[in-house]
N, C-alpha and C. Protein backbone atom coordinates (compact mmCIF):
# COMPACT_ATOMS: atom_id res chain seq x y z
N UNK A 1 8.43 18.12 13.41
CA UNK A 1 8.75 17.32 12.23
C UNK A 1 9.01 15.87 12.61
N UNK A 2 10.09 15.42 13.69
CA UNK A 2 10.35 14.32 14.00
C UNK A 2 8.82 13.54 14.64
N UNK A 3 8.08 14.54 15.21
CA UNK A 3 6.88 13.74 15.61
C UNK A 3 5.64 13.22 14.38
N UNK A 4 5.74 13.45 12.96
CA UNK A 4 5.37 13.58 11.91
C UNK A 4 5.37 12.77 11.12
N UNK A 5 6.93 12.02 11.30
CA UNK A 5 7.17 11.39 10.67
C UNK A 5 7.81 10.43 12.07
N UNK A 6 7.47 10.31 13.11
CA UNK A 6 7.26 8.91 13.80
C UNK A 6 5.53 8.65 13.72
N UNK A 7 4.66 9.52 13.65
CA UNK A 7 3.18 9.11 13.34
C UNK A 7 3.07 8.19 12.16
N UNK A 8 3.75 8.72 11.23
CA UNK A 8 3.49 8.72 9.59
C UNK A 8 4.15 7.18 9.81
N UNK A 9 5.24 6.75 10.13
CA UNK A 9 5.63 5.31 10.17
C UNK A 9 4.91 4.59 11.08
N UNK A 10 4.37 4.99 12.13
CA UNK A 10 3.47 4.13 13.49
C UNK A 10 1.92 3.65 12.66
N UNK A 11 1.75 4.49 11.22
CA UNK A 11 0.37 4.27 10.55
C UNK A 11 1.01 3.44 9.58
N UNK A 12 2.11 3.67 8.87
CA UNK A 12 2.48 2.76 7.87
C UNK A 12 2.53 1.39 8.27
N UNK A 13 3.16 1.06 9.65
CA UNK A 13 4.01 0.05 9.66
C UNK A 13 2.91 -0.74 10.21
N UNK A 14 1.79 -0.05 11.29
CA UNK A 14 0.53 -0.82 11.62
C UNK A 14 -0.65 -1.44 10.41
N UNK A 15 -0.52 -0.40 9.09
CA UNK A 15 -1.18 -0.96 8.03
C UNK A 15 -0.46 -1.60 7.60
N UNK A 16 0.86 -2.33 7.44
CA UNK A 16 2.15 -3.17 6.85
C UNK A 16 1.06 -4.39 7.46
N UNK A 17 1.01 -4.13 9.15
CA UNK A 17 1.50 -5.54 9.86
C UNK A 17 -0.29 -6.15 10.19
N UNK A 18 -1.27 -5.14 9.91
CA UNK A 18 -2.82 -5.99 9.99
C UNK A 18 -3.03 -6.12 8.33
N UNK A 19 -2.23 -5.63 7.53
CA UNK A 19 -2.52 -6.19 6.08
C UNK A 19 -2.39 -8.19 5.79
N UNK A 20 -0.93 -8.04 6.85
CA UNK A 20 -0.53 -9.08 6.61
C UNK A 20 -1.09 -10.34 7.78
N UNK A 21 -1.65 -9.78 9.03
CA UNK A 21 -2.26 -10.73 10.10
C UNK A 21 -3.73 -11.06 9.29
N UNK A 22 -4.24 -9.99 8.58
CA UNK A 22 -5.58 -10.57 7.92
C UNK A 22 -5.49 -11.23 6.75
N UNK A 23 -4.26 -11.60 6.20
CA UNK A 23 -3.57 -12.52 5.09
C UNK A 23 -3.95 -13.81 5.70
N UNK A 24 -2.88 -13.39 7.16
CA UNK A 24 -2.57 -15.14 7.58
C UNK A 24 -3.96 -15.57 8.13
N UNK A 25 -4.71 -14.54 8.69
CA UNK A 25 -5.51 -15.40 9.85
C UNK A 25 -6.80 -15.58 8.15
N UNK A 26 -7.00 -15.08 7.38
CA UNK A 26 -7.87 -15.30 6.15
C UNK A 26 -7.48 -17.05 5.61
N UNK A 27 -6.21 -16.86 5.46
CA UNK A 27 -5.57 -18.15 4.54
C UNK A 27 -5.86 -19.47 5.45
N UNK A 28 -5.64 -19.24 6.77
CA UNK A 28 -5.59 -19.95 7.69
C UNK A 28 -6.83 -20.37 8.22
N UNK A 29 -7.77 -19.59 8.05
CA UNK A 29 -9.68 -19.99 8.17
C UNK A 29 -9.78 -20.64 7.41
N UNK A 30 -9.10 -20.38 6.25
CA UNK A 30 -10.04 -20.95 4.73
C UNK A 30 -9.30 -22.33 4.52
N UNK A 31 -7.97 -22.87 5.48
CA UNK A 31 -7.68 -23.84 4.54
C UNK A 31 -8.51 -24.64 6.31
N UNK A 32 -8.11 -24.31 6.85
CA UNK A 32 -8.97 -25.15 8.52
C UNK A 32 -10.40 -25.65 7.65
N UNK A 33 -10.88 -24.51 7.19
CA UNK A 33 -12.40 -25.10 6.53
C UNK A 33 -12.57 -26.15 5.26
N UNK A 34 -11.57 -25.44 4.50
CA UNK A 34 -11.64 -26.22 3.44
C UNK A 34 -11.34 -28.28 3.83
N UNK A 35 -10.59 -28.73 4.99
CA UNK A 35 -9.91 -30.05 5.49
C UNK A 35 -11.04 -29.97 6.22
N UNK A 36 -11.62 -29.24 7.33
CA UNK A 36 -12.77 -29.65 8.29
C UNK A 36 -14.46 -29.92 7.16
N UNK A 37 -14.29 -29.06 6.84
CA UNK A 37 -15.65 -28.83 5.93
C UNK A 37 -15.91 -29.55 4.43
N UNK A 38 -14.77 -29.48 3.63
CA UNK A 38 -14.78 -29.76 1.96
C UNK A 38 -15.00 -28.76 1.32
N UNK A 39 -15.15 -27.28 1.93
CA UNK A 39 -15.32 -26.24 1.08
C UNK A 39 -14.84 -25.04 1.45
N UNK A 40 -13.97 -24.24 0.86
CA UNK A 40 -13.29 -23.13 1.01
C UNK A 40 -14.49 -21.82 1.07
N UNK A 41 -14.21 -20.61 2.13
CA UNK A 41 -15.21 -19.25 2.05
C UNK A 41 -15.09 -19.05 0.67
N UNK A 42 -15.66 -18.62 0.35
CA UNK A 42 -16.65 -17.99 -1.16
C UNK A 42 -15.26 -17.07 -1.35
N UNK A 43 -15.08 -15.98 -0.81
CA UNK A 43 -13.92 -15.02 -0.56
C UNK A 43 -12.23 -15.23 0.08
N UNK A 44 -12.56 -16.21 0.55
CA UNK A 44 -11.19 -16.80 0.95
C UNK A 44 -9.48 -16.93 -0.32
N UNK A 45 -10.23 -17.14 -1.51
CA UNK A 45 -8.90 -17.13 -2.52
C UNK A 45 -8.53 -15.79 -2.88
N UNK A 46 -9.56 -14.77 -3.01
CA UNK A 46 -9.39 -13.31 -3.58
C UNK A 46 -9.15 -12.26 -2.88
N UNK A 47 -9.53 -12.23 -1.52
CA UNK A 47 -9.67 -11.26 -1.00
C UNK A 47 -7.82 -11.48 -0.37
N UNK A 48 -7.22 -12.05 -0.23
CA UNK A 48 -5.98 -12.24 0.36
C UNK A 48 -4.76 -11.22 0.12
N UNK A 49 -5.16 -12.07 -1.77
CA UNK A 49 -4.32 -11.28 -3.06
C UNK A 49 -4.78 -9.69 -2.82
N UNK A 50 -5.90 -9.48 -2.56
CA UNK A 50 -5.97 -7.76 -2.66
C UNK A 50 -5.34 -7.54 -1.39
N UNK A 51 -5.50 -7.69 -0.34
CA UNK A 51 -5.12 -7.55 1.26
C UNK A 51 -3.48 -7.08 1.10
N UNK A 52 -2.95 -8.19 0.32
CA UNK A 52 -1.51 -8.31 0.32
C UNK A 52 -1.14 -7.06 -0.18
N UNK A 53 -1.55 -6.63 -1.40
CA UNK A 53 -1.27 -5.52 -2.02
C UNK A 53 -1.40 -4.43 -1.69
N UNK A 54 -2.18 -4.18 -0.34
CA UNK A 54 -2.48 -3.63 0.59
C UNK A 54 -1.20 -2.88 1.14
N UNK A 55 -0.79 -4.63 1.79
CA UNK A 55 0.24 -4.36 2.73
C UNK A 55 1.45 -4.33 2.04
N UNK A 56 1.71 -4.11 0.76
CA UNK A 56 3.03 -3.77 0.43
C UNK A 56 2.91 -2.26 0.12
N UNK A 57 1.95 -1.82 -0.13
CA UNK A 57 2.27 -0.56 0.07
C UNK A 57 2.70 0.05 1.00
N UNK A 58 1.86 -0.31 2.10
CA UNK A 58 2.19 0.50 3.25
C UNK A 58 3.47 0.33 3.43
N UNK A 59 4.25 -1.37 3.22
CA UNK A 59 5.09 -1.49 3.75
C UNK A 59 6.29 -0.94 2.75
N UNK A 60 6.34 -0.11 1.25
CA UNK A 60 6.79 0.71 0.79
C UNK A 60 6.87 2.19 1.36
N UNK A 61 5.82 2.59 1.70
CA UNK A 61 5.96 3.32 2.17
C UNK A 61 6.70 3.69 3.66
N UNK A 62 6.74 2.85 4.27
CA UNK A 62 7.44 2.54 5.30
C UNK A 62 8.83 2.64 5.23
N UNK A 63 9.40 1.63 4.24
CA UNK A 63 10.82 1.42 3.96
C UNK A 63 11.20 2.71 3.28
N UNK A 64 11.05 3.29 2.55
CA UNK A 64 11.27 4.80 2.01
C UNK A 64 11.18 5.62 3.37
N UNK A 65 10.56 5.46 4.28
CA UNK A 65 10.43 6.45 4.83
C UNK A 65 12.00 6.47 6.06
N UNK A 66 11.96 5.32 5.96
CA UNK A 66 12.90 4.53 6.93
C UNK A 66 14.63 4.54 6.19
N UNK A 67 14.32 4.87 4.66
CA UNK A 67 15.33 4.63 4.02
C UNK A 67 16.31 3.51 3.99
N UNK A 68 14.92 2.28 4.21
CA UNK A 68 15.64 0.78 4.36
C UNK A 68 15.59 0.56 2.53
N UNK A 69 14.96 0.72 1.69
CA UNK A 69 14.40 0.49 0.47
C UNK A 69 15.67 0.15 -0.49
N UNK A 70 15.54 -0.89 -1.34
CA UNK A 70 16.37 -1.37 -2.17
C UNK A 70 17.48 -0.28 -3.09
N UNK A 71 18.71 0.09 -2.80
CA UNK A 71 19.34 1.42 -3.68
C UNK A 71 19.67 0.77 -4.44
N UNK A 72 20.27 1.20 -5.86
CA UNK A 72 21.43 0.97 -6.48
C UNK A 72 22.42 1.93 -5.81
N UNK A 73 23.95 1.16 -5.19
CA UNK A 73 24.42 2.79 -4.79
C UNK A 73 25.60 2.41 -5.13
N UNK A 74 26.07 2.19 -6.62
CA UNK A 74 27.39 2.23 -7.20
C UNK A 74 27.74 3.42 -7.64
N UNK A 75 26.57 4.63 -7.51
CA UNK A 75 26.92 5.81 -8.26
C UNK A 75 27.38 6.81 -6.41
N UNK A 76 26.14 6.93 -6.02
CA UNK A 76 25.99 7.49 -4.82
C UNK A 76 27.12 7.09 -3.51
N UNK A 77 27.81 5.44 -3.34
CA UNK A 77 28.52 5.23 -3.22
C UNK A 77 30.00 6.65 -3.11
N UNK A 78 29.98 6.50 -5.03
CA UNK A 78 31.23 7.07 -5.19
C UNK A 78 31.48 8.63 -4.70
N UNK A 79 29.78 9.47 -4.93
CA UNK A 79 30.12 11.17 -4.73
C UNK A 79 30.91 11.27 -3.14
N UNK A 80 31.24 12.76 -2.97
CA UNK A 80 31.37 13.16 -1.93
C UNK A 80 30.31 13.73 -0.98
N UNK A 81 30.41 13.25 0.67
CA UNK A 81 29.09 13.25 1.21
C UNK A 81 28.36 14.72 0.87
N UNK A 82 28.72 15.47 0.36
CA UNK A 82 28.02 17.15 0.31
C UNK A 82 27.02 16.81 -1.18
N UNK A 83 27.86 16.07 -1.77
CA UNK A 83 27.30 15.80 -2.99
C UNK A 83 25.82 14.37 -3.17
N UNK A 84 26.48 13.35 -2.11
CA UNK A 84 25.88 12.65 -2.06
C UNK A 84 24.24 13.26 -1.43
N UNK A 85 24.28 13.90 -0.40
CA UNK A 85 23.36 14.41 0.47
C UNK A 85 22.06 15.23 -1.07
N UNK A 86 22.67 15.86 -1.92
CA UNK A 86 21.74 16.35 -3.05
C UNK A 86 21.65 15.20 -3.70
N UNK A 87 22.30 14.59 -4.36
CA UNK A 87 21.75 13.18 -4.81
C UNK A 87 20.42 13.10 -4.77
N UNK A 88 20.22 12.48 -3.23
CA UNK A 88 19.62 11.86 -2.30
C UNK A 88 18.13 12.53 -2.12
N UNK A 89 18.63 14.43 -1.71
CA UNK A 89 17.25 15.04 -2.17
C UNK A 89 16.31 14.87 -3.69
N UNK A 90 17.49 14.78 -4.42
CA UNK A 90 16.64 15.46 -5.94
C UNK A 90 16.09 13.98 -5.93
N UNK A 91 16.50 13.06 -5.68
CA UNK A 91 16.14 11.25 -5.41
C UNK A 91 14.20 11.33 -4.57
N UNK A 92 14.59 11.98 -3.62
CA UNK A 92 12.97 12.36 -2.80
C UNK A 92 11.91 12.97 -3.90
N UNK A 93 13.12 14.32 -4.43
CA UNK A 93 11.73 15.02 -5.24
C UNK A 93 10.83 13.67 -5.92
N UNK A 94 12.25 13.57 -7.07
CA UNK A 94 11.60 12.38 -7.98
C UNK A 94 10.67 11.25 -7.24
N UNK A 95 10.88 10.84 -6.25
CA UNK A 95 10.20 10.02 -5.62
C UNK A 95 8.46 10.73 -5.19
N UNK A 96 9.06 11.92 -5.02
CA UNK A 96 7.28 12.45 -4.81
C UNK A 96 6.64 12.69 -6.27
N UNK A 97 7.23 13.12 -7.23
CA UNK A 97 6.61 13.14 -8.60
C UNK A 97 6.03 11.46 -9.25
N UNK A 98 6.63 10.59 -8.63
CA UNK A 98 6.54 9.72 -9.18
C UNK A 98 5.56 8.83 -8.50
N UNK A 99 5.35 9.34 -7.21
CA UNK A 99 4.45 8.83 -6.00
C UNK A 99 2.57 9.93 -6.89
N UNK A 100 2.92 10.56 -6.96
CA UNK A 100 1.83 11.85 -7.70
C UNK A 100 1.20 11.13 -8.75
N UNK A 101 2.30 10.57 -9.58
CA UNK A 101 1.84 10.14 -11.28
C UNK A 101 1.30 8.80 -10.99
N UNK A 102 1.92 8.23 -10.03
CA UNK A 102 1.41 6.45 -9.87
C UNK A 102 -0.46 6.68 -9.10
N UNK A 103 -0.35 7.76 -8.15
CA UNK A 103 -1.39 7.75 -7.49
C UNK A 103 -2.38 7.93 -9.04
N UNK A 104 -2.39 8.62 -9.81
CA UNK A 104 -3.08 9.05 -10.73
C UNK A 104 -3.73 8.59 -10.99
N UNK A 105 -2.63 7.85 -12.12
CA UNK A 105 -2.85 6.43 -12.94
C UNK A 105 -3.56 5.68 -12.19
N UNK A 106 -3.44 5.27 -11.02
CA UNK A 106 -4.34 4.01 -10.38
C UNK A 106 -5.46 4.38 -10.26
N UNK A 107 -5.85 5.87 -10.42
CA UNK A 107 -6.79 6.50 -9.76
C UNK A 107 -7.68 6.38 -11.20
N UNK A 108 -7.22 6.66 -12.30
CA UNK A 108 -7.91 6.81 -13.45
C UNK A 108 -8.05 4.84 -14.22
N UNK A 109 -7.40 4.16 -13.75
CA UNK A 109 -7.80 2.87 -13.98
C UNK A 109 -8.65 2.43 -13.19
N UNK A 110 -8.61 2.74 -11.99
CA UNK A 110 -9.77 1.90 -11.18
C UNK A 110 -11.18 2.79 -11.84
N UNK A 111 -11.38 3.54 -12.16
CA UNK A 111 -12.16 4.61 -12.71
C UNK A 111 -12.65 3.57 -13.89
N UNK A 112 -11.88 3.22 -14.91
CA UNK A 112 -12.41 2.84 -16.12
C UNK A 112 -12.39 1.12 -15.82
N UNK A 113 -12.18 0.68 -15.14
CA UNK A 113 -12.45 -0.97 -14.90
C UNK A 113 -13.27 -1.05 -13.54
N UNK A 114 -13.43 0.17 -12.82
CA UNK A 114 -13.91 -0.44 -11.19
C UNK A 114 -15.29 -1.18 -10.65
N UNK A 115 -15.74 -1.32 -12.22
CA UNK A 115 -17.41 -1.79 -12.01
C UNK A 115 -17.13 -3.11 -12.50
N UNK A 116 -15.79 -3.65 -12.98
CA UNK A 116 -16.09 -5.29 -13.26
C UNK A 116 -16.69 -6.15 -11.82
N UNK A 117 -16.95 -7.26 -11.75
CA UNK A 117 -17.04 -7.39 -10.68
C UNK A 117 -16.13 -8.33 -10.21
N UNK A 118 -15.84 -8.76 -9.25
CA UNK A 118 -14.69 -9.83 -8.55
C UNK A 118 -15.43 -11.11 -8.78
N UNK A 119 -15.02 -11.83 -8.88
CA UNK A 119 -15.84 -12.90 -8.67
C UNK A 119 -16.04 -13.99 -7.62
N UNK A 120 -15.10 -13.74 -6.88
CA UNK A 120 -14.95 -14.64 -5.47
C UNK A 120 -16.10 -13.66 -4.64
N UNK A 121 -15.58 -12.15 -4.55
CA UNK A 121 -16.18 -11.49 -3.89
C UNK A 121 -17.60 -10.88 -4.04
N UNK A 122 -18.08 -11.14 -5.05
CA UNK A 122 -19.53 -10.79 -5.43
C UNK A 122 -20.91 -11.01 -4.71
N UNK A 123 -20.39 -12.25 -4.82
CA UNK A 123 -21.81 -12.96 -3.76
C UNK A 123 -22.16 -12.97 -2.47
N UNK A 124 -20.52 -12.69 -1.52
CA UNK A 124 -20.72 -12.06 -0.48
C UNK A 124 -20.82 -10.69 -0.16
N UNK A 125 -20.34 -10.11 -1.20
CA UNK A 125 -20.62 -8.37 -1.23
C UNK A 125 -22.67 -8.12 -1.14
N UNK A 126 -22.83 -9.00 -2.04
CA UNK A 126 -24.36 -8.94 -2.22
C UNK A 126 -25.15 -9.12 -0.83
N UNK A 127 -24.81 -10.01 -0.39
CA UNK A 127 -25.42 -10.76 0.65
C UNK A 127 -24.99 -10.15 1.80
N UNK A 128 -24.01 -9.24 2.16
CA UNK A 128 -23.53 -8.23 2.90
C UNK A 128 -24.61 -7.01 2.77
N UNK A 129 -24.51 -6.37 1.46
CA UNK A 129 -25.46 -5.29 1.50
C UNK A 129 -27.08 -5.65 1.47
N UNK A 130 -27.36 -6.88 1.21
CA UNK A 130 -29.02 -7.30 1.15
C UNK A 130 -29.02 -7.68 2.68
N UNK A 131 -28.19 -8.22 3.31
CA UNK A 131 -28.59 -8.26 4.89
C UNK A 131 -28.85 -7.16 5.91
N UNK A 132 -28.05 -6.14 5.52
CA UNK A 132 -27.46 -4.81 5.91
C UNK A 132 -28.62 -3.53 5.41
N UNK A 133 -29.24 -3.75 4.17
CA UNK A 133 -29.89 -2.26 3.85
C UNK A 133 -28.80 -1.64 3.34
N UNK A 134 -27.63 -1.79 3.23
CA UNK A 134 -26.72 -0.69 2.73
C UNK A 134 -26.51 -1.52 1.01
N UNK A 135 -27.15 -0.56 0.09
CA UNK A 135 -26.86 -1.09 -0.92
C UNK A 135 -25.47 -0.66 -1.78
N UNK A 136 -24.85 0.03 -0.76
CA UNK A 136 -23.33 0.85 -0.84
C UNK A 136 -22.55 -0.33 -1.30
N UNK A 137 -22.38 -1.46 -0.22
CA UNK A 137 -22.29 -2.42 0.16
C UNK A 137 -21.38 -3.20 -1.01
N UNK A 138 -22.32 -3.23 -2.06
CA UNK A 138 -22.29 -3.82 -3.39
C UNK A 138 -20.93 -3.52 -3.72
N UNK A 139 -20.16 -2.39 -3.47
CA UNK A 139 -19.17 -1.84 -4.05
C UNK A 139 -17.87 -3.02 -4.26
N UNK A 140 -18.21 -3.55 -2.72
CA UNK A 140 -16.82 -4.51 -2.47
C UNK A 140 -16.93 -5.56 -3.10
N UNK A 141 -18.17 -5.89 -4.18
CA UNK A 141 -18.45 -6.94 -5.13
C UNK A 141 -17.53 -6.63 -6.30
N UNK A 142 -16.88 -5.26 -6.61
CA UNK A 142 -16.52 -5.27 -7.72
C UNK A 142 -14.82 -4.71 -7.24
N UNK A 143 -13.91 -4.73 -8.33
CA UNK A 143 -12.72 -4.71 -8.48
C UNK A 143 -12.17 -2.92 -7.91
N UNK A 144 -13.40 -2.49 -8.26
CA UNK A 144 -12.87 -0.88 -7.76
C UNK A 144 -11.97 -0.79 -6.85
N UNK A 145 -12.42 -1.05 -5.33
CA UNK A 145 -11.51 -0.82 -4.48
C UNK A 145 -9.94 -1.38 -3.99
N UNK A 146 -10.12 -2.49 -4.76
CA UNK A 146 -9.30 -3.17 -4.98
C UNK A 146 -7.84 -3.19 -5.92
N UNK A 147 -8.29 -2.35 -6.79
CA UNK A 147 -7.65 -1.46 -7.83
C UNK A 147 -6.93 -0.67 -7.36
N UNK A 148 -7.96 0.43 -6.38
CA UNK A 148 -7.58 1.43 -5.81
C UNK A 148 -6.31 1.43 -4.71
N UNK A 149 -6.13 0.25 -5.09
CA UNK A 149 -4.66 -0.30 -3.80
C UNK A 149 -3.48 0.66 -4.83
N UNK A 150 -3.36 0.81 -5.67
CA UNK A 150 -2.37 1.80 -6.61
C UNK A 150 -2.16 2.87 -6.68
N UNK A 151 -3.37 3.37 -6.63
CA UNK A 151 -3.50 5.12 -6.35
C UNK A 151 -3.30 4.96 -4.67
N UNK A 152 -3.86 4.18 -4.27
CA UNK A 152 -3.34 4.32 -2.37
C UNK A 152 -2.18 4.66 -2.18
N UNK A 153 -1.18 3.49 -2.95
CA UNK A 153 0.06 3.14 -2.43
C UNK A 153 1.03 4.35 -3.33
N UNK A 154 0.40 4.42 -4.64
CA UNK A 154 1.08 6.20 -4.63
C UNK A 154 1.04 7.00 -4.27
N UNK A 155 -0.21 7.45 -3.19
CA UNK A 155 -0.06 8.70 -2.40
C UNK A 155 0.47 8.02 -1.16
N UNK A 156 1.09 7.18 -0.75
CA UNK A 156 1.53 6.94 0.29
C UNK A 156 2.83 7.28 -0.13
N UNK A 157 3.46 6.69 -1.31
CA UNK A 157 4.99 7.02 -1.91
C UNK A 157 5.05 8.34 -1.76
N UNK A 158 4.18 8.94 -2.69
CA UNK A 158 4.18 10.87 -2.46
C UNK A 158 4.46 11.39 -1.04
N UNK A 159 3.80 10.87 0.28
CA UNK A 159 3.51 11.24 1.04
C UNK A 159 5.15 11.30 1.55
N UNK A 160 5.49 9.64 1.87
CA UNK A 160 6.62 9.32 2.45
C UNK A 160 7.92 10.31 2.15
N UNK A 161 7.88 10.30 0.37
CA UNK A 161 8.74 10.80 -0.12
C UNK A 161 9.43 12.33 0.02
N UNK A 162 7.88 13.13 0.43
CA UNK A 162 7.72 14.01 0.76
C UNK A 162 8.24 14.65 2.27
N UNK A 163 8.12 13.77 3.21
CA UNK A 163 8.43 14.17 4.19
C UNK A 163 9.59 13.59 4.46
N UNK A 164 10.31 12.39 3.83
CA UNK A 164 11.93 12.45 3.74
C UNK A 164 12.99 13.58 3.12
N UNK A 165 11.86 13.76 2.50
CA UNK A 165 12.47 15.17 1.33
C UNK A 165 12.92 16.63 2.45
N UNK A 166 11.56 16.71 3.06
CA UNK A 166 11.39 17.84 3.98
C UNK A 166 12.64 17.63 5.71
N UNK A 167 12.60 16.35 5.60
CA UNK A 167 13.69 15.93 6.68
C UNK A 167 15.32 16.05 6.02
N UNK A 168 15.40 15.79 5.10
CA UNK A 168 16.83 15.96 4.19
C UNK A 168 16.92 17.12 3.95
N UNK A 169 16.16 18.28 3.58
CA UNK A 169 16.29 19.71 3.61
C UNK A 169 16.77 20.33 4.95
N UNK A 170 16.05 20.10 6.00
CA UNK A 170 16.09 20.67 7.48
C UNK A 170 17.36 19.66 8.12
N UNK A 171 17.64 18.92 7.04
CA UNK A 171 19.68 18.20 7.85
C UNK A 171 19.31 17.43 9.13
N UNK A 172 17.50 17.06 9.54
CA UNK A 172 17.19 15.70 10.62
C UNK A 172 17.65 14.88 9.91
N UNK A 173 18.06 14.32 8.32
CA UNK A 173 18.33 12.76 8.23
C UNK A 173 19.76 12.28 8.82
N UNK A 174 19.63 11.05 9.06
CA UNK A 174 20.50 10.47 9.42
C UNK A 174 21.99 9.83 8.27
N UNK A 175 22.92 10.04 8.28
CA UNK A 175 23.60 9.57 7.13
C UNK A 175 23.31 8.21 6.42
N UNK A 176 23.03 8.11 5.01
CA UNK A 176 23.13 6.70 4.40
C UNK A 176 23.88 6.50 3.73
C-alpha cells in the first residue's frame, strides 16, 4: 500500500512539475521571440493556459493525497480524535464520489464541444498532421483534449481520494 501511494505521488507530483517547466520554458520562447523576432509562435498564447490546467490537477491531486489541501477545520478541529478520524474517512468517500461525477461531466462536455477548434492551435495542429501523414494529428487543432483536462483531473481526485480513503481505513495515515 505505502509503495502505491509513494508511486501514485512520484506520477502526480512529476506531472505537477513538467506541466509547469513546459509553462515556463513555452512563455519564455515565445516572449525571447516575440522582442528578437516581432512575432509570437502561432501556439505560444493558448497552449500554456491548457498546460497549466494540466498541472493543477495533478497538483490537486497531489495535495489530497498528501493531505496538504485547503480544510475548513473549525468543525473537525473541535471532534474527538476517534471521531475526527471518521470525519475524515466519510470526507475521502465524498471526495471519491465527487472525483467520479467531475470526471464525468468533463468527460461528457468535452464530448459535446470537443470539435470546436482552438484557434491559436489549429494551424499548427494542421501542419503537424500534413507534415507527419498522421491525420490523427488534427485532433490537437481542436478544444477536445484540452477540455479533457476535467475529466483527467477528476479521475485523478477519484483516484487520490481513493487511496487516502484505503490508507485511513488500514490506520497508515498519519494524524491531521
Amino acid at each position: 500500500m505505502d509503495r502505491l501511494i509513494r508511486g501514485a505521488r512520484w506520477v502526480f507530483a512529476f506531472g505537477a512539475g513538467l506541466s509547469m517547466a513546459l509553462v515556463f520554458i513555452i512563455i519564455f520562447v515565445n516572449s525571447l521571440r516575440r522582442y528578437a523576432v516581432g512575432r509570437s509562435v502561432p501556439w505560444g498564447e493558448e497552449l500554456p493556459i491548457y498546460l497549466t490546467i494540466y498541472g493543477v490537477m495533478f497538483g490537486l491531486a497531489l495535495a489530497y493525497l498528501g493531505d496538504n489541501h485547503i480544510r475548513f477545520t473549525v468543525v473537525s478541529d473541535m471532534l474527538p480524535k476517534r471521531l475526527r478520524h471518521w470525519f475524515f474517512v466519510a470526507a475521502d468517500a465524498v471526495g471519491v464520489a465527487t472525483g467520479i461525477a467531475l470526471a464525468y461531466a468533463g468527460h461528457v462536455f468535452a464530448l459535446r464541444r470537443g470539435d470546436v477548434a482552438s484557434s491559436g492551435l489549429k494551424s499548427t495542429a494542421d501542419a503537424l498532421a500534413q507534415g507527419t501523414g498522421i491525420e490523427a494529428l488534427t485532433w490537437l487543432g481542436k478544444v477536445g483534449p484540452y477540455q479533457y483536462a476535467i475529466a483527467f483531473g477528476g479521475a485523478l481526485l477519484a483516484i487520490a481520494a481513493a487511496l487516502k480513503l484505503m490508507q485511513r481505513l488500514s490506520g497508515r495515515d498519519a494524524e491531521v
